[in-house]
Structure formats: structure tokens, C-alpha cells
N, C-alpha and C. Protein backbone atom coordinates (compact mmCIF):
# COMPACT_ATOMS: atom_id res chain seq x y z
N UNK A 1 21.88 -5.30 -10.11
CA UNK A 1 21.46 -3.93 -10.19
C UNK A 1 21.21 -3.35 -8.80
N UNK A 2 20.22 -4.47 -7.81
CA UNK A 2 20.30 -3.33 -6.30
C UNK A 2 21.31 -3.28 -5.74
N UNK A 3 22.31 -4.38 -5.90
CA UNK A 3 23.73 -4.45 -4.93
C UNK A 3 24.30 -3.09 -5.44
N UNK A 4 24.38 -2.56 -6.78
CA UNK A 4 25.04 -1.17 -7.63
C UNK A 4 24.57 -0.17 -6.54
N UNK A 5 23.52 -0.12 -6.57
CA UNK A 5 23.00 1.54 -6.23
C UNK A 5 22.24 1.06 -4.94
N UNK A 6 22.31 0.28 -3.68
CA UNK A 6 21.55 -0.03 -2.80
C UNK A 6 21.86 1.33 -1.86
N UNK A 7 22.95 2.09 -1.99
CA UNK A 7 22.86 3.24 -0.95
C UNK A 7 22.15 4.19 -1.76
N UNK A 8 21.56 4.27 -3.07
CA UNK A 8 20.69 5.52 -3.20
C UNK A 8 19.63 4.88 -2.85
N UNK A 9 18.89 3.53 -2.98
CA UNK A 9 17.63 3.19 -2.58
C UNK A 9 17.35 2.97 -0.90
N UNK A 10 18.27 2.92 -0.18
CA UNK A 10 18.35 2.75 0.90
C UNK A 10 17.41 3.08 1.49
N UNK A 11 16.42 4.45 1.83
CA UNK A 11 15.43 4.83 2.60
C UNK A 11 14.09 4.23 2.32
N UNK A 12 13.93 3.64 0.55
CA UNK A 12 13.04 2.57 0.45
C UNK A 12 12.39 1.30 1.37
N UNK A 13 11.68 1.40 2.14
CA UNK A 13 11.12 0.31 2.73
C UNK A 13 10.04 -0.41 2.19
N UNK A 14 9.28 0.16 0.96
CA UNK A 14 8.35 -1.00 1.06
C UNK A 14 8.31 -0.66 -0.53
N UNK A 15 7.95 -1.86 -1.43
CA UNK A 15 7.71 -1.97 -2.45
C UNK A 15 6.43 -2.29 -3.16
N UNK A 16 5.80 -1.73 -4.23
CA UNK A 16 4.33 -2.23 -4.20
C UNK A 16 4.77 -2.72 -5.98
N UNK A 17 4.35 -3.85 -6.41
CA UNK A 17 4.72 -4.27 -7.89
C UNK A 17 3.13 -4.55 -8.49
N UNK A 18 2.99 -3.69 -9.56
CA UNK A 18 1.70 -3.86 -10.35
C UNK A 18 2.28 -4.96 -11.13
N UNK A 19 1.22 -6.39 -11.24
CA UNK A 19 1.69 -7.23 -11.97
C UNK A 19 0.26 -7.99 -13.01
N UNK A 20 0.67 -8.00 -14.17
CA UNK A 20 -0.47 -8.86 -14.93
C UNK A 20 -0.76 -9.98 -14.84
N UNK A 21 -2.07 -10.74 -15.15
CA UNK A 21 -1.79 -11.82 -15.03
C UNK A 21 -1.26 -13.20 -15.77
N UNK A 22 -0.04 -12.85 -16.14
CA UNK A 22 0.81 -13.72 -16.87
C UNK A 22 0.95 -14.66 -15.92
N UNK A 23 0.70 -15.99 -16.21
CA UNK A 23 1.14 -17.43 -15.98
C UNK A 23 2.21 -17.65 -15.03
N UNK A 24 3.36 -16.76 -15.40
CA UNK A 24 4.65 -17.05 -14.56
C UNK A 24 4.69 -16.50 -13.43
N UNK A 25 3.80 -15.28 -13.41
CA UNK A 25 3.54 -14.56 -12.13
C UNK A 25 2.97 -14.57 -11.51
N UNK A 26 2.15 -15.95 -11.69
CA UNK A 26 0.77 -16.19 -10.59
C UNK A 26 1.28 -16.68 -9.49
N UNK A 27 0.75 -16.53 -8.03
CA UNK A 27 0.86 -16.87 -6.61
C UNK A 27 1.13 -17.91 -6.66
N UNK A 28 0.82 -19.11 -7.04
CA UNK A 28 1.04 -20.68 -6.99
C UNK A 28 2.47 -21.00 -7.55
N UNK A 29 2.91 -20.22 -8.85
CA UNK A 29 4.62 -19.98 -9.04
C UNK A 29 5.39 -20.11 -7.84
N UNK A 30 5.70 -21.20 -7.13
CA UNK A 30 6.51 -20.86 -6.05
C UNK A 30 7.96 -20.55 -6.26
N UNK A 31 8.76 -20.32 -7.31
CA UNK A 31 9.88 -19.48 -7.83
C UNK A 31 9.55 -18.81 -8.36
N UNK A 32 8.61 -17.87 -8.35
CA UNK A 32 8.91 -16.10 -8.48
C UNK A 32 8.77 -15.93 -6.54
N UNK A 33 7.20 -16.49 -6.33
CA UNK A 33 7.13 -16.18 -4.99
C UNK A 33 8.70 -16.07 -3.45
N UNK A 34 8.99 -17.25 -3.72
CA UNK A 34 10.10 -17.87 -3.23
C UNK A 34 11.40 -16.35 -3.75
N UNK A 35 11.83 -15.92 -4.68
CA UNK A 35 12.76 -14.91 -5.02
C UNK A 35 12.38 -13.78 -4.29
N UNK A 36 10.51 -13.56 -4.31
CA UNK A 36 10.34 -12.47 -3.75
C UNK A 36 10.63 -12.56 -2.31
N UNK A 37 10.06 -13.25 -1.97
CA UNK A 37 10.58 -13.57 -0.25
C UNK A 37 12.01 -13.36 0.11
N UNK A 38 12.59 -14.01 -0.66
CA UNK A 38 14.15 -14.47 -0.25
C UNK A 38 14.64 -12.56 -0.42
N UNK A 39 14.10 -11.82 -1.57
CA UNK A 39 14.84 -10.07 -2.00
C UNK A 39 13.96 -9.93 -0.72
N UNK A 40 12.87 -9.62 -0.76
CA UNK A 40 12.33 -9.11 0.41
C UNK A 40 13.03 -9.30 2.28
N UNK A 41 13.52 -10.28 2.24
CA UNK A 41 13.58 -11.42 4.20
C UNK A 41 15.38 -10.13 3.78
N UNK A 42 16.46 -10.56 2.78
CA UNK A 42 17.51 -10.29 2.52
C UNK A 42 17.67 -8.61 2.81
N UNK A 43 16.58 -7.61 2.54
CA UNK A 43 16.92 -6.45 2.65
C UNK A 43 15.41 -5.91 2.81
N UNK A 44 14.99 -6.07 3.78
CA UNK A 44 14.22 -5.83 5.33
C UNK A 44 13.24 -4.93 4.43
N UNK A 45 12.64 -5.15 3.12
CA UNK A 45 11.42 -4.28 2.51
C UNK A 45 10.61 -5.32 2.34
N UNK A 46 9.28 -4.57 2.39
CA UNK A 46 8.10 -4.67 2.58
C UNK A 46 8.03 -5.23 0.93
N UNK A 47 6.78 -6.48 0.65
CA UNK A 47 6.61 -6.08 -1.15
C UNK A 47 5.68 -6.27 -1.02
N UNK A 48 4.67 -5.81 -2.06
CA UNK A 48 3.06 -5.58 -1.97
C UNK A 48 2.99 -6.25 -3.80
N UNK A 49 2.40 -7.43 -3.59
CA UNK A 49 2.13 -7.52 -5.15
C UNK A 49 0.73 -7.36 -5.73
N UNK A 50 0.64 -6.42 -6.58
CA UNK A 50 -0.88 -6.38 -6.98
C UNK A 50 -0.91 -6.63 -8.39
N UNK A 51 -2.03 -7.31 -8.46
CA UNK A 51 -2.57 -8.31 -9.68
C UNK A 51 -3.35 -7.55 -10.63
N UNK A 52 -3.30 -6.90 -11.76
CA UNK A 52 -4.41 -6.82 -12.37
C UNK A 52 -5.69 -7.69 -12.56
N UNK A 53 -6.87 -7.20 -12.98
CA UNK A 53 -7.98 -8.70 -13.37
C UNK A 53 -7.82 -9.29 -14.52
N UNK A 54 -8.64 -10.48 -14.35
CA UNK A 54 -8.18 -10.92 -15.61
C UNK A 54 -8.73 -9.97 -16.67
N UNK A 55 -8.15 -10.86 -17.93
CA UNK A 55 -8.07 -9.82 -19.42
C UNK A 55 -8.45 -7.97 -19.43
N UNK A 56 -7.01 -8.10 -18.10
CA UNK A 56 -6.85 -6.28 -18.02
C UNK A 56 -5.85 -6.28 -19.00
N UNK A 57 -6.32 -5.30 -19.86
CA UNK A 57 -5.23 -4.90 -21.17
C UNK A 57 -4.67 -3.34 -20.30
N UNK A 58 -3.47 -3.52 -19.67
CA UNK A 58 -2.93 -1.79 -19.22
C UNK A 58 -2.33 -1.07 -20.50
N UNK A 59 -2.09 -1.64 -21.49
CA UNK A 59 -1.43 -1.70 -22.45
C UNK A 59 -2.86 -0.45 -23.58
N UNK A 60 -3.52 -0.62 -23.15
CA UNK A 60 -4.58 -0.35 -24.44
C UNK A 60 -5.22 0.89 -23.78
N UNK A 61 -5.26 1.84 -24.10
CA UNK A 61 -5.62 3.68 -23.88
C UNK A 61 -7.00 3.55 -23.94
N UNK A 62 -7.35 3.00 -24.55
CA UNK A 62 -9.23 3.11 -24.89
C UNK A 62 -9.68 2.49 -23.92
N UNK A 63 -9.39 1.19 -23.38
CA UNK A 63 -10.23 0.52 -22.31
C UNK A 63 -9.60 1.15 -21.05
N UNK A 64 -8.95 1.89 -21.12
CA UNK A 64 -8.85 2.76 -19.64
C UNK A 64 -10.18 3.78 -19.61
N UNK A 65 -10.19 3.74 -20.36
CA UNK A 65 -11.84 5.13 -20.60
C UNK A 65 -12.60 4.45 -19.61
């Protein structure tokens, strides 16, 4: 998908990814970490990963209140 359209994203430098805390996506995962590095080192953007807390439901309208 970025190789498709990398000249419309082109002016993109930095990426920020809201992420839950699902198992597969935790810091110690060193293959997600490791992919991010490798997209990130490969095409010179910045990535910012931010974690929700635990048992953050983003999913649920009421506990955003």
C-alpha cells in the first residue's frame, strides 16, 4: 500500500500511531517493534507510538465522559 501512493504521502515525516494495549503490540514484541524500525530507518519518518492505559475501552462513548 505505501510503495502505491508513496508520492502522495511524501511530505509526511513523522507518524504518531494510537495503539491499545493488545498483547501483540506491546514494546517487548520485538517483531512488531523490529517492522517498525525497519518502515521507519527505510523511509526517513519519524514514528511515535502511543499506548493507551490499561483497560482503556476507546471503543465505548460513555467512558469517554
Amino acid at each position: 500500500m505505501w510503495e502505491q501512493n508513496k508520492e502522495k504521502y511524501a511530505p509526511i515525516l513523522q507518524f504518531v500511531i494510537n495503539l491499545d494495549n493488545d498483547p501483540q503490540l506491546a514494546s517487548n514484541r520485538t517483531q512488531f517493534i523490529r517492522r517498525m524500525i525497519e518502515f521507519s530507518k527505510k523511509r526517513r519518518i519519524e514514528i511515535h507510538l502511543i499506548y493507551y492505559p490499561p483497560y482503556h475501552s476507546k471503543y465505548n462513548p460513555i467512558e469517554r465522559c
